[in-house]
N, C-alpha and C. Protein backbone atom coordinates (compact mmCIF):
# COMPACT_ATOMS: atom_id res chain seq x y z
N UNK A 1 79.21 86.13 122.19
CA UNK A 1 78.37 87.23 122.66
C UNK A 1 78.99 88.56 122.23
N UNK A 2 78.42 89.55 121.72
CA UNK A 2 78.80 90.57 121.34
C UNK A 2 79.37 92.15 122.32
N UNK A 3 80.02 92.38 122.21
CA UNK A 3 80.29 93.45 122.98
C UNK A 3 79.34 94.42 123.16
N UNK A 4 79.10 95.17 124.39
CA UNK A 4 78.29 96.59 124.93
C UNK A 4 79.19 97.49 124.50
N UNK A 5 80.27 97.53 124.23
CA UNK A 5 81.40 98.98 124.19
C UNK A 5 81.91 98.95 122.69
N UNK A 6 81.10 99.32 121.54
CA UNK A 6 81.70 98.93 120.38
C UNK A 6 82.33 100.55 119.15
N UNK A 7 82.56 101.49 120.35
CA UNK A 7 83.09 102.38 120.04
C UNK A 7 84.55 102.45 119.81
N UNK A 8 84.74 103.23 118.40
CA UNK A 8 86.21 102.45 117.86
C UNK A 8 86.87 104.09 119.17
N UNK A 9 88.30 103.34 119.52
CA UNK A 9 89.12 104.49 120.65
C UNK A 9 89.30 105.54 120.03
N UNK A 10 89.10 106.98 120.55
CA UNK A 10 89.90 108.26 120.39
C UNK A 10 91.07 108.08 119.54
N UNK A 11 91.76 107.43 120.25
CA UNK A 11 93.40 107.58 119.55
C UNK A 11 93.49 107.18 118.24
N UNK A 12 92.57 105.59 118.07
CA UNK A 12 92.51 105.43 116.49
C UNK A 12 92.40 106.27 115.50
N UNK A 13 91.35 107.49 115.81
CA UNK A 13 90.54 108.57 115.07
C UNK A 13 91.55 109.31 114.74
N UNK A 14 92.75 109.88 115.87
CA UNK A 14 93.43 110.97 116.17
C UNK A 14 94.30 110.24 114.86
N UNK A 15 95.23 108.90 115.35
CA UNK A 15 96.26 108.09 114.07
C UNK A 15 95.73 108.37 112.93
N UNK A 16 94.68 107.94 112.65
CA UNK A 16 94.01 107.59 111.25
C UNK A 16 93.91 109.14 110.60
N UNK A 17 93.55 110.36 111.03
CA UNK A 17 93.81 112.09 110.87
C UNK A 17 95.42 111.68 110.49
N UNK A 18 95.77 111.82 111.67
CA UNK A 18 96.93 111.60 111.24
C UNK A 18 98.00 111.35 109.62
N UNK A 19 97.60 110.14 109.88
CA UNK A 19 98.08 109.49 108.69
C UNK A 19 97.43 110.04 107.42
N UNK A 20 96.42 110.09 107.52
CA UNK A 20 95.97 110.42 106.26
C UNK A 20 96.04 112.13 105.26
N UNK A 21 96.31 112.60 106.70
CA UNK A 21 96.73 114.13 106.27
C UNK A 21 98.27 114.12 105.86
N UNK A 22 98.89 113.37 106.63
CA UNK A 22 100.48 113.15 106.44
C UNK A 22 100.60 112.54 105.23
N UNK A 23 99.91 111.29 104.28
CA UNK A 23 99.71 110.63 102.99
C UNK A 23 99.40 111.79 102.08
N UNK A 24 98.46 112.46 102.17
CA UNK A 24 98.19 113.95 101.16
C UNK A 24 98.95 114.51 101.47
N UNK A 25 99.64 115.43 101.83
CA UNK A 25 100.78 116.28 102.24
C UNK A 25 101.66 116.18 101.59
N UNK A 26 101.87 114.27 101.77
CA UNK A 26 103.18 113.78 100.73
C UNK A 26 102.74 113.57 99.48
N UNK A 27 101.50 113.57 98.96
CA UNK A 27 101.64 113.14 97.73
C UNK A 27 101.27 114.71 97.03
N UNK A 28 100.72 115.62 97.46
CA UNK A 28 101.36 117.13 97.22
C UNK A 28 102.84 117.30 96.94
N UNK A 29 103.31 116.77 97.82
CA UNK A 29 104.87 117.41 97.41
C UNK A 29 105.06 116.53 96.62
N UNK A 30 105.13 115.20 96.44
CA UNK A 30 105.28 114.37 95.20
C UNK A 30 105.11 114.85 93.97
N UNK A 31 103.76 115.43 93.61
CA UNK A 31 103.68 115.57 92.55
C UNK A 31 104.31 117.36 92.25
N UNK A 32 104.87 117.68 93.38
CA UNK A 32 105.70 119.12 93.42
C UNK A 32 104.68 120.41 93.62
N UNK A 33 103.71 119.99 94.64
CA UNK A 33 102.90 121.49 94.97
C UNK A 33 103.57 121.96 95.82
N UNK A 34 102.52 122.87 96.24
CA UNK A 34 102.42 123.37 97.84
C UNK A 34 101.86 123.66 98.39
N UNK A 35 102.07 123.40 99.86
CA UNK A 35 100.77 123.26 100.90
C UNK A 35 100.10 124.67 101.15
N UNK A 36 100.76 125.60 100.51
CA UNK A 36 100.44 127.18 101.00
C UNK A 36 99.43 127.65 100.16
N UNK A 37 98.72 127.82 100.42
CA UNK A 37 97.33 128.55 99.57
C UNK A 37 97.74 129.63 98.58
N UNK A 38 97.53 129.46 97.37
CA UNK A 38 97.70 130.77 96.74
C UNK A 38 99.01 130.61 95.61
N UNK A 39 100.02 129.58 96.07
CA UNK A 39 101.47 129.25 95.74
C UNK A 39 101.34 128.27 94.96
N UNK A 40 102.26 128.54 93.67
CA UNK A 40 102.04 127.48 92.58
C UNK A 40 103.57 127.47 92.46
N UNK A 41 104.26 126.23 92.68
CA UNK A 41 105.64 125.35 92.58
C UNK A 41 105.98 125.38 90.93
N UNK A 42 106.96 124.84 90.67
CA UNK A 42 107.23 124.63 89.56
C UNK A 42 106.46 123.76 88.71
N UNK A 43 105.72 123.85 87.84
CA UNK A 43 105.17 121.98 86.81
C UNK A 43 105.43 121.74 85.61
N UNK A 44 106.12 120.83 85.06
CA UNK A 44 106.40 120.71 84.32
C UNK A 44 105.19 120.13 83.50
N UNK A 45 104.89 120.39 82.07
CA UNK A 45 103.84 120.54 81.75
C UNK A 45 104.30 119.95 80.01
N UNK A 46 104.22 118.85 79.45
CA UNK A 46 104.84 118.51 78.61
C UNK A 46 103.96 118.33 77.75
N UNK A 47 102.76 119.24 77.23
CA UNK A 47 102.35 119.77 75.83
C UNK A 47 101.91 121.12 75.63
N UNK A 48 102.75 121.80 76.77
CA UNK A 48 102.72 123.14 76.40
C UNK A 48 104.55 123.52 75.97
């Protein structure tokens, strides 16, 4: 029989933000940005 309450929890929503802003963030700095609007990091740029 199927559930009446098939709303996924708050907290999942909140984790899953979470994580997924924290995964971009890091793969920004990975590839050596930055999170600051306007600000360009060092890039190495190998055919200029």
């Amino acid at each position: 029989m199927a559930e009446k309450d098939s709303r996924v929890p708050f907290w999942w929503l909140v984790l899953f933000l979470l994580l997924a802003l924290g995964a971009g963030a890091a793969a920004v700095f990975v590839v050596g940005g930055s999170l600051v609007a306007g600000t360009v990091g060092p890039i190495a740029l190998p055919f200029l």
